[in-house]
PDB file of N, CA and C in Angstrom:
ATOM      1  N   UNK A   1     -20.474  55.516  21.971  1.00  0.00           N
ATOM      2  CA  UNK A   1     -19.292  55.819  22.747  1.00  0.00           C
ATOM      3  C   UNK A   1     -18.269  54.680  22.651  1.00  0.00           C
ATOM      4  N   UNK A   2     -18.938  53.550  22.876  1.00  0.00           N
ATOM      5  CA  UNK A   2     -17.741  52.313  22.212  1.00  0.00           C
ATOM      6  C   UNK A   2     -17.133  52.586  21.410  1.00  0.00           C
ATOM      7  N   UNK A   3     -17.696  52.781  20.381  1.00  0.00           N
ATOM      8  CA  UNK A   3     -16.918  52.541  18.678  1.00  0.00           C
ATOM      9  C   UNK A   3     -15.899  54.028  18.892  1.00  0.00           C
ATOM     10  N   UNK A   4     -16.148  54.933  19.566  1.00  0.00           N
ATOM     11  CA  UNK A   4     -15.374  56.028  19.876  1.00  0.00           C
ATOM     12  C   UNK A   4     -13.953  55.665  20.503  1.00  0.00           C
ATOM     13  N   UNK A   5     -14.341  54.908  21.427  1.00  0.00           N
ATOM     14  CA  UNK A   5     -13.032  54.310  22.504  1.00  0.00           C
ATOM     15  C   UNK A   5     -12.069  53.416  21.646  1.00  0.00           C
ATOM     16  N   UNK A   6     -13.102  52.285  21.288  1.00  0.00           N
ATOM     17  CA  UNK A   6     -11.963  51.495  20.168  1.00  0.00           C
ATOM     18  C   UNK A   6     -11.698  51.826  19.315  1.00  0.00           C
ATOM     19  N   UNK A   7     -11.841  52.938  18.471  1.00  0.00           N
ATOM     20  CA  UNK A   7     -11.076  54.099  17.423  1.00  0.00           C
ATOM     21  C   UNK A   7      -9.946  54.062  18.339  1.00  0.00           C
ATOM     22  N   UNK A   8     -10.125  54.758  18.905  1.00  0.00           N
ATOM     23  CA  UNK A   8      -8.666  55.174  19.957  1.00  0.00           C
ATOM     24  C   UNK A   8      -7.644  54.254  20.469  1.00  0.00           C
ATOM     25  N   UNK A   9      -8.369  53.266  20.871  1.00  0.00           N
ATOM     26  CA  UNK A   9      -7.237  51.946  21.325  1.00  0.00           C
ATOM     27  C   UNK A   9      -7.130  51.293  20.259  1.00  0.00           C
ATOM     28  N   UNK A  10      -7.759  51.270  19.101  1.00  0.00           N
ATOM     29  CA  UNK A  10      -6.603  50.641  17.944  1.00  0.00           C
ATOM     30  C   UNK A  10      -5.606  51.297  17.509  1.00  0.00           C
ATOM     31  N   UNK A  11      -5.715  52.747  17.303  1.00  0.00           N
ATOM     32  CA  UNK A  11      -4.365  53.507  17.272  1.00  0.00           C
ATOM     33  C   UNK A  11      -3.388  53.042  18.575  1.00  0.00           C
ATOM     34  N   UNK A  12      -3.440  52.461  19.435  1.00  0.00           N
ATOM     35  CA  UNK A  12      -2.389  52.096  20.679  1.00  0.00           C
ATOM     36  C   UNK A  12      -2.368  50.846  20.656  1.00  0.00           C
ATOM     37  N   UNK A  13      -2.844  50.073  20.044  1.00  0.00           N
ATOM     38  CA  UNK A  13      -2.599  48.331  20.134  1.00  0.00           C
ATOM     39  C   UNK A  13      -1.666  48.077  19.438  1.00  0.00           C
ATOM     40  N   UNK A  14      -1.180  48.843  18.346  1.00  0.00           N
ATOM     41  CA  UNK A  14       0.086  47.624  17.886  1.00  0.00           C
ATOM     42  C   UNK A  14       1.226  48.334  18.588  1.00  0.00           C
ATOM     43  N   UNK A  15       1.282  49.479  18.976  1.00  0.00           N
ATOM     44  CA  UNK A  15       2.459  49.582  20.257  1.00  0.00           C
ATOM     45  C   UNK A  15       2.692  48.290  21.682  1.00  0.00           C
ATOM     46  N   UNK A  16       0.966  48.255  22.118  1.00  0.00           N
ATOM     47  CA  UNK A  16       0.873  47.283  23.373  1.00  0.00           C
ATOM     48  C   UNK A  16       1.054  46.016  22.394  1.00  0.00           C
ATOM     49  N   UNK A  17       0.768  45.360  21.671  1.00  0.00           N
ATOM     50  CA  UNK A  17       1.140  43.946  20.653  1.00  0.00           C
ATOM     51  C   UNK A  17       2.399  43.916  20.490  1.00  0.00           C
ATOM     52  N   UNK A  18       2.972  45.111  19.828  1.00  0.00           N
ATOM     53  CA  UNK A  18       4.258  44.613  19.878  1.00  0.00           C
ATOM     54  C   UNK A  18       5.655  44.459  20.683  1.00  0.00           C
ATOM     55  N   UNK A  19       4.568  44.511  22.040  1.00  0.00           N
ATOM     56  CA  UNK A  19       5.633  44.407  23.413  1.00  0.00           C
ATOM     57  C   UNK A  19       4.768  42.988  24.094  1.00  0.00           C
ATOM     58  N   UNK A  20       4.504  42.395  23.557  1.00  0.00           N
ATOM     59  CA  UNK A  20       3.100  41.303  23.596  1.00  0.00           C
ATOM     60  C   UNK A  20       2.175  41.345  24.685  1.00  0.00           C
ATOM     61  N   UNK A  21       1.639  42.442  24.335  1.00  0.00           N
ATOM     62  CA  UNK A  21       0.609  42.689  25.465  1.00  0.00           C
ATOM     63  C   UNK A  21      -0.595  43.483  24.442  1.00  0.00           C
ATOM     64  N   UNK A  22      -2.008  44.159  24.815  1.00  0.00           N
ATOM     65  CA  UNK A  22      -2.689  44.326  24.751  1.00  0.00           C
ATOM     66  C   UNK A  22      -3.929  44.778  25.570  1.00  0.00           C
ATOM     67  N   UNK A  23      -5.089  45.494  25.292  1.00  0.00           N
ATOM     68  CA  UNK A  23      -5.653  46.706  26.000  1.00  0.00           C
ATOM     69  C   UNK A  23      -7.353  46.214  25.509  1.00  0.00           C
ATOM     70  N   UNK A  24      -8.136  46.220  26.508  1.00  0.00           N
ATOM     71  CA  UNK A  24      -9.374  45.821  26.274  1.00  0.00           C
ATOM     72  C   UNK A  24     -10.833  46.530  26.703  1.00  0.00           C
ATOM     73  N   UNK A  25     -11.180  47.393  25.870  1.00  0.00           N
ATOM     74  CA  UNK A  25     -12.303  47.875  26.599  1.00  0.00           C
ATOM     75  C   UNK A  25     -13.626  47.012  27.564  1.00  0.00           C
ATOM     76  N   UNK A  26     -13.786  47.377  28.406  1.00  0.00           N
ATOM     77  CA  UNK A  26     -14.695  47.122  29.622  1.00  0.00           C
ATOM     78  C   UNK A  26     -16.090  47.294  29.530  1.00  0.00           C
ATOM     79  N   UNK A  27     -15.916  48.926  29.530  1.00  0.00           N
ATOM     80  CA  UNK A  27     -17.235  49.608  29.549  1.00  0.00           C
ATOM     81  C   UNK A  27     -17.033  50.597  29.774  1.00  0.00           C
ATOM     82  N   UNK A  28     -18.018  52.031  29.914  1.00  0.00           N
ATOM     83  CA  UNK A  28     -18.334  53.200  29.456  1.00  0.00           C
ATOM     84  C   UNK A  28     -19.157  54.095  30.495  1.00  0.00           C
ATOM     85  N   UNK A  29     -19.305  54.379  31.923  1.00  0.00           N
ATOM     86  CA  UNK A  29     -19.821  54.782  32.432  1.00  0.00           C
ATOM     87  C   UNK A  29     -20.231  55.867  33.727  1.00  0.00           C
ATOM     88  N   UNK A  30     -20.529  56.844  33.176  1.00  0.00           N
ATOM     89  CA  UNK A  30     -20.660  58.567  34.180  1.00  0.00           C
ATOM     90  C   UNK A  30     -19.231  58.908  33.806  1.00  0.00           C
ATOM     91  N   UNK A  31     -18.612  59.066  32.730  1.00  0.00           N
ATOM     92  CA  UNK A  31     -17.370  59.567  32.247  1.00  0.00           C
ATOM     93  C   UNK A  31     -16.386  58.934  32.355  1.00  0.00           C
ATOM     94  N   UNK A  32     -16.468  57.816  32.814  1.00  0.00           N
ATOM     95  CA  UNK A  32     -15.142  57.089  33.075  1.00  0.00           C
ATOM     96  C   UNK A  32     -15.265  55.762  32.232  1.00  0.00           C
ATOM     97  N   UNK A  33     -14.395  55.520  31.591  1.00  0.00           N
ATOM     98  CA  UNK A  33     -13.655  54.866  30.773  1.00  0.00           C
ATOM     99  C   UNK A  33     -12.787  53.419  31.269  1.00  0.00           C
ATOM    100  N   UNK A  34     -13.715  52.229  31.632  1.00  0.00           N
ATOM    101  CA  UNK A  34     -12.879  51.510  31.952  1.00  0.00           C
ATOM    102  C   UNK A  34     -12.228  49.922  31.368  1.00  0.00           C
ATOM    103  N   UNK A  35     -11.002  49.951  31.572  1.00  0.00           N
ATOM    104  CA  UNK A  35     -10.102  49.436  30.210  1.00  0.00           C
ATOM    105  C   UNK A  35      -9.507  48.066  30.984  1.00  0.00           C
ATOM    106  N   UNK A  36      -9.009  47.212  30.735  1.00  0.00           N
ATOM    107  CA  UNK A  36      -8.187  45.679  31.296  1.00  0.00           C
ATOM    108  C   UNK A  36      -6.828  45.548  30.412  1.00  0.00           C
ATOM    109  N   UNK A  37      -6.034  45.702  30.965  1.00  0.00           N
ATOM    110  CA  UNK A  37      -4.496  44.890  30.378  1.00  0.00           C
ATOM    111  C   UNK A  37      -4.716  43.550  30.021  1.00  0.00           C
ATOM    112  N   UNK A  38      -3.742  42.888  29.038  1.00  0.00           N
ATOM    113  CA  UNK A  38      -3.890  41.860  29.305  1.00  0.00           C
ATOM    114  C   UNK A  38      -2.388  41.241  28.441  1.00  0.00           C
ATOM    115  N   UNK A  39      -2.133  40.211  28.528  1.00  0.00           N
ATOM    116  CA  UNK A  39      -0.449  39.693  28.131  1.00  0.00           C
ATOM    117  C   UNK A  39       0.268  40.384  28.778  1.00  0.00           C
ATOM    118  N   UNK A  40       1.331  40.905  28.486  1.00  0.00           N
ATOM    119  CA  UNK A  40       2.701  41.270  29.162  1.00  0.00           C
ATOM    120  C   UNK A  40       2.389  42.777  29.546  1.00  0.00           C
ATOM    121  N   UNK A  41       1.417  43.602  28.743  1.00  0.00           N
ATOM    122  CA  UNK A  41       1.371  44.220  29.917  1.00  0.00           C
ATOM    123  C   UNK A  41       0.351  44.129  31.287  1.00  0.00           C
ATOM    124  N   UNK A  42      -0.123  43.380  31.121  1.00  0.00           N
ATOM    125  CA  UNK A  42      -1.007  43.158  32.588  1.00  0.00           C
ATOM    126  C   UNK A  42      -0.166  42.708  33.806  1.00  0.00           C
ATOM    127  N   UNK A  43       0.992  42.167  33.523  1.00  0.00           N
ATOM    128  CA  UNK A  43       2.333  42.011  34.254  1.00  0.00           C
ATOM    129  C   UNK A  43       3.327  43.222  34.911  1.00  0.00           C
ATOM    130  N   UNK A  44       3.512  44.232  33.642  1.00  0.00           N
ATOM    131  CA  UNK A  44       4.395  44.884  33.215  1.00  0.00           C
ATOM    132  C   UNK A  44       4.143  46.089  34.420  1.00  0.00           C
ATOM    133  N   UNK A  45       5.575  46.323  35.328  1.00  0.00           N
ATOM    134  CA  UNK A  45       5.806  47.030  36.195  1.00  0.00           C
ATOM    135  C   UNK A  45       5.248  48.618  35.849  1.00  0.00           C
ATOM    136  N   UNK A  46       5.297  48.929  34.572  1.00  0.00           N
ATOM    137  CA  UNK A  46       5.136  50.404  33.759  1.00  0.00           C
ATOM    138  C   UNK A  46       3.678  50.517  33.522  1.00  0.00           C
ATOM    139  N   UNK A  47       3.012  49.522  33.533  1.00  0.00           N
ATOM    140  CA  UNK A  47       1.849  49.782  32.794  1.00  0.00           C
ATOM    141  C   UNK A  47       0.703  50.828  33.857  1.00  0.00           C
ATOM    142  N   UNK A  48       1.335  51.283  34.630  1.00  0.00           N
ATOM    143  CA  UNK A  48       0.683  52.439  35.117  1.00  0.00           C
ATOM    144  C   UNK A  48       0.875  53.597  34.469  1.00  0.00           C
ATOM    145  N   UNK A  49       2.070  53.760  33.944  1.00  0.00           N
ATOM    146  CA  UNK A  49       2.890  54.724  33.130  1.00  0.00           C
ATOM    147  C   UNK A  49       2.248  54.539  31.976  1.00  0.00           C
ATOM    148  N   UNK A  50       2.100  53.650  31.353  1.00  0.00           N
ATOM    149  CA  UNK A  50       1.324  53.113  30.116  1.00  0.00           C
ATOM    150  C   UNK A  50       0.300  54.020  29.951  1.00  0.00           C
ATOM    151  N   UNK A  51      -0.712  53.689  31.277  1.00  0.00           N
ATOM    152  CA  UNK A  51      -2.182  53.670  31.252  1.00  0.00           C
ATOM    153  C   UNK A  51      -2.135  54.989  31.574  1.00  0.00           C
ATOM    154  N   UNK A  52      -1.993  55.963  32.203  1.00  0.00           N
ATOM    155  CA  UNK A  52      -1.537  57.198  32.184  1.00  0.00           C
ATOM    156  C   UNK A  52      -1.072  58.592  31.425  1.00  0.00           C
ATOM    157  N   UNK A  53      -0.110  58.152  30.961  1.00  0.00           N
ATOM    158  CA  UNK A  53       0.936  58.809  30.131  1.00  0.00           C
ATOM    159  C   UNK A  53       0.874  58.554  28.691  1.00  0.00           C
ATOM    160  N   UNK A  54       0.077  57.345  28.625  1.00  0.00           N
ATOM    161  CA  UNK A  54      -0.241  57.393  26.895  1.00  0.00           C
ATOM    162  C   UNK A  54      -1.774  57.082  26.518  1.00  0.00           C
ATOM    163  N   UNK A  55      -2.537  55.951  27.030  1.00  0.00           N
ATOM    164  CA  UNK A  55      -3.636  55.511  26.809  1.00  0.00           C
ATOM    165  C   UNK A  55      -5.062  56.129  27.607  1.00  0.00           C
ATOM    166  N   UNK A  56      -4.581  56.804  28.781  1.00  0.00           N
ATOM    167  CA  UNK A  56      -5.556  57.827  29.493  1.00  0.00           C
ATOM    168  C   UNK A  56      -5.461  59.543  28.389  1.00  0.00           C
ATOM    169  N   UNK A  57      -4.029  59.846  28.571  1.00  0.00           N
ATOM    170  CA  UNK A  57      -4.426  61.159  27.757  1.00  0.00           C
ATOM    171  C   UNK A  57      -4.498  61.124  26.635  1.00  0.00           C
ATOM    172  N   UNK A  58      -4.752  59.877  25.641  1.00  0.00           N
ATOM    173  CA  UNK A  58      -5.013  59.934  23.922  1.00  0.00           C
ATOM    174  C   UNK A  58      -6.907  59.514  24.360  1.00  0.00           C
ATOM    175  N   UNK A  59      -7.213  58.826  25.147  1.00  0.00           N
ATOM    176  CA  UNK A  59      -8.566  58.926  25.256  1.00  0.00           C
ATOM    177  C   UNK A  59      -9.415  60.325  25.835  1.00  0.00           C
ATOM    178  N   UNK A  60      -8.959  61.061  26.815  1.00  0.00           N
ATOM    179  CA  UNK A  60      -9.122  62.284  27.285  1.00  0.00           C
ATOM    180  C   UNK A  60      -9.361  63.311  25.907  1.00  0.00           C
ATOM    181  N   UNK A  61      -8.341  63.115  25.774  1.00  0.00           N
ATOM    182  CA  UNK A  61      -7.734  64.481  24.466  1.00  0.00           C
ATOM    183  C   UNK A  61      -8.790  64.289  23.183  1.00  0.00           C
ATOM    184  N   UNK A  62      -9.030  62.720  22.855  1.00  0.00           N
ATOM    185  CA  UNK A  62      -9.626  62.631  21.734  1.00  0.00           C
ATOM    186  C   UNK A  62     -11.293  62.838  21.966  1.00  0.00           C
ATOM    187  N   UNK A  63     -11.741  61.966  23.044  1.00  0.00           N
ATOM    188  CA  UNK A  63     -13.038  61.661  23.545  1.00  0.00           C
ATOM    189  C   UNK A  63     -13.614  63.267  24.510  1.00  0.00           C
ATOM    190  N   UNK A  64     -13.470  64.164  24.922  1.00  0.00           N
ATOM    191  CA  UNK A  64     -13.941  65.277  25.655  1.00  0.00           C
ATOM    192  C   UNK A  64     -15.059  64.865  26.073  1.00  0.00           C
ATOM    193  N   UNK A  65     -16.337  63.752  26.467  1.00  0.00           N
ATOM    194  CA  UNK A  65     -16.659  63.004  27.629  1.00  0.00           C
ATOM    195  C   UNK A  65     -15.694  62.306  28.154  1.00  0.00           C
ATOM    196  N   UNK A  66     -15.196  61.608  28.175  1.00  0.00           N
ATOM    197  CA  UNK A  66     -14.361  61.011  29.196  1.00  0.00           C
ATOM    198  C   UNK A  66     -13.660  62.161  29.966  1.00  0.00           C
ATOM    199  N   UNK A  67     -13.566  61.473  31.694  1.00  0.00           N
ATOM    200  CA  UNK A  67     -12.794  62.009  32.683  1.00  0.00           C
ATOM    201  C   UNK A  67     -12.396  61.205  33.358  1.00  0.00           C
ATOM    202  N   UNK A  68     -11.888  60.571  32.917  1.00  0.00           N
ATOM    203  CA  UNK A  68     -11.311  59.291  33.830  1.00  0.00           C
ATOM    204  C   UNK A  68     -11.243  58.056  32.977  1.00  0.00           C
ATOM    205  N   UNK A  69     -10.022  57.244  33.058  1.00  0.00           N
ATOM    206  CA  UNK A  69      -9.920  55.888  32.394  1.00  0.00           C
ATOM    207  C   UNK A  69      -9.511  55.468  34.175  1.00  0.00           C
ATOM    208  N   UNK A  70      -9.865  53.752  33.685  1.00  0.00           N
ATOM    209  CA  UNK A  70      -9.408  53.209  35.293  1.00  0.00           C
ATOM    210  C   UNK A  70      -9.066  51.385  34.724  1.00  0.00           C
ATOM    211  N   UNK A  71      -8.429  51.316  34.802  1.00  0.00           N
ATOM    212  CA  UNK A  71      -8.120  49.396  35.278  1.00  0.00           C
ATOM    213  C   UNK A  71      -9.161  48.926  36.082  1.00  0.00           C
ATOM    214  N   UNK A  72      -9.346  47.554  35.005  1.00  0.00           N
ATOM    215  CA  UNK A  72     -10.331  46.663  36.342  1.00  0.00           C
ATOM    216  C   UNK A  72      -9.483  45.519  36.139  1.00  0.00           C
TER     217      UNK A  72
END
């Protein structure tokens, strides 16, 4: 299931890199998916919007276990 997730967040890291920020898997557990900001967007007022609107539904959509991504 790792190597599944980071398939997916390397397709979204050089978007988060090239706003100098970056996305870090956590861990993997009872369907939920949990991920850490880190550089500018771990700051970044949007990165709910981020985590949401781009990096929750490309993991959803791709992964069909996952139901949930979450910030730690």
């Amino acid at each position: 299931m790792e190597e599944k997730i980071n398939a997916v967040l390397d397709k979204l890291r050089p978007f988060l890199i090239n706003d100098g920020g970056n996305i870090e898997f956590i861990k993997y557990e009872d369907g939920i998916c949990y991920l850490k900001f880190s550089g500018a967007c771990e700051i970044c007022a949007l990165n709910n919007v981020t985590l949401n609107e781009g990096i929750k539904e490309a993991l959803i959509n791709e992964i069909p276990e996952i139901i949930d991504v979450q910030l730690v």
